[in-house]
Structures are given as C-alpha cells and as structure tokens.
Protein backbone atom coordinates (compact mmCIF):
# COMPACT_ATOMS: atom_id res chain seq x y z
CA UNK A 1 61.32 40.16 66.62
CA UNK A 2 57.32 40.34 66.56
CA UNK A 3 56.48 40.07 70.12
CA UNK A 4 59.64 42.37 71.42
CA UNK A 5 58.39 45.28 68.89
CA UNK A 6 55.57 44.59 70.30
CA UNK A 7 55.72 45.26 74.13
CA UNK A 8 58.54 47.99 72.83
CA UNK A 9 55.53 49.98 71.33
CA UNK A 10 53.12 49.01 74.02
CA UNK A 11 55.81 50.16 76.39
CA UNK A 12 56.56 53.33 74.08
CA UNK A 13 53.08 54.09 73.60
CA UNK A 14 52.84 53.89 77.97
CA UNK A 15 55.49 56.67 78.33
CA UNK A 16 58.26 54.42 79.11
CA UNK A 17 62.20 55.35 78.05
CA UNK A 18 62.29 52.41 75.72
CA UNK A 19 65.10 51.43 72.85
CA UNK A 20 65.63 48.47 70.92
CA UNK A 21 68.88 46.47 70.20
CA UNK A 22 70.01 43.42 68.27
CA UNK A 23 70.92 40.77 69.74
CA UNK A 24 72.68 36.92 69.08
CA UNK A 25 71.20 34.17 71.06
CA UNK A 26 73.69 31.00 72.58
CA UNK A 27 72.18 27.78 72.31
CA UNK A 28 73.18 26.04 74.98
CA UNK A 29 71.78 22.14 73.06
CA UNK A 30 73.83 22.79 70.13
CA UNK A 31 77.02 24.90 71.97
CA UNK A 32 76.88 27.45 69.87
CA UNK A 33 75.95 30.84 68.70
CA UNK A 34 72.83 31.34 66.65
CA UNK A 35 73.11 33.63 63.52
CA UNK A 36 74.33 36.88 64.80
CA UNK A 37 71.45 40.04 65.31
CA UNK A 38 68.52 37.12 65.09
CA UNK A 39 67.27 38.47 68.48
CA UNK A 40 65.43 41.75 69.80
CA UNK A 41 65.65 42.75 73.09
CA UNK A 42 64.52 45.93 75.12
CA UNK A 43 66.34 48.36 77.20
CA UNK A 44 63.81 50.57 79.81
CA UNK A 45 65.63 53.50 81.22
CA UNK A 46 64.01 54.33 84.93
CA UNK A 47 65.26 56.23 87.33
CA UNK A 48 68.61 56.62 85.80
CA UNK A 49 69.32 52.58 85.80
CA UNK A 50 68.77 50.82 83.11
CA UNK A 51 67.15 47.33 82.50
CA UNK A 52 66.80 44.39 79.63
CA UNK A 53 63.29 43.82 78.79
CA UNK A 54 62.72 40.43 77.19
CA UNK A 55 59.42 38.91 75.94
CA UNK A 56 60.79 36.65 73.01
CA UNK A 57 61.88 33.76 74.85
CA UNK A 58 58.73 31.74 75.86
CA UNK A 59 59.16 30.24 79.11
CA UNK A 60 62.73 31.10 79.40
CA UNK A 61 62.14 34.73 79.85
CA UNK A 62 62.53 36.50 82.96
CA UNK A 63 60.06 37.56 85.43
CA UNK A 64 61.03 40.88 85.98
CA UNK A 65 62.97 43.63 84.73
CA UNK A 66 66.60 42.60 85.04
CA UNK A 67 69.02 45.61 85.62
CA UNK A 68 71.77 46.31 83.14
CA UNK A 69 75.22 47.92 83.11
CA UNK A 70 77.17 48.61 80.04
C-alpha cells in the first residue's frame, strides 16, 4: 500500500486525474489468490482513456502506463 499512496499523492499533488482501488494479487508459485483487497493500484485518467498505474510490484511492475477498459 505505502509506495502506491505514495506516487498516488505525488501524482495527485502533480495535477494528475488520479484514484485508488483495491486490489487481490494471483500468485502464480503457489496457484492461488492472495488475501483479497491486499493490493493498491492506481487508475490515471488522460485524455479520456484511462490507465493502471502500478509501483508496488518491484521488478515485476510495468514500464509504462498500461491502458485500461472497464
């Protein structure tokens, strides 16, 4: 959660279009779920598409902005 709120506030604080939401993490080792809501993850509305924001996964994370559909 720490380094998500983070870059959400750092993100906030830059005049982004920032929200948070839980998430629930697969472990792909174990084959299975993690606890449910034990991960944060950003949305960044731009341009009227929107896009997850991740920072919390070490050197797993993406890159870039990846877009997002709901």
């Amino acid at each position: 959660y720490e380094l998500n709120s983070l870059l959400y506030y750092f993100l906030s604080d830059c005049g982004f279009d920032v929200y948070r939401v839980a998430g629930t993490v697969y472990d792909l080792s174990g084959d299975k779920w993690k606890p449910d809501d034990g991960h944060v993850i950003i949305i960044l509305k731009h341009e009227n598409q929107k896009y997850i924001i991740d920072g919390g996964f070490a050197s797993h994370l993406p890159l870039y902005p990846v877009p997002f559909n709901n």
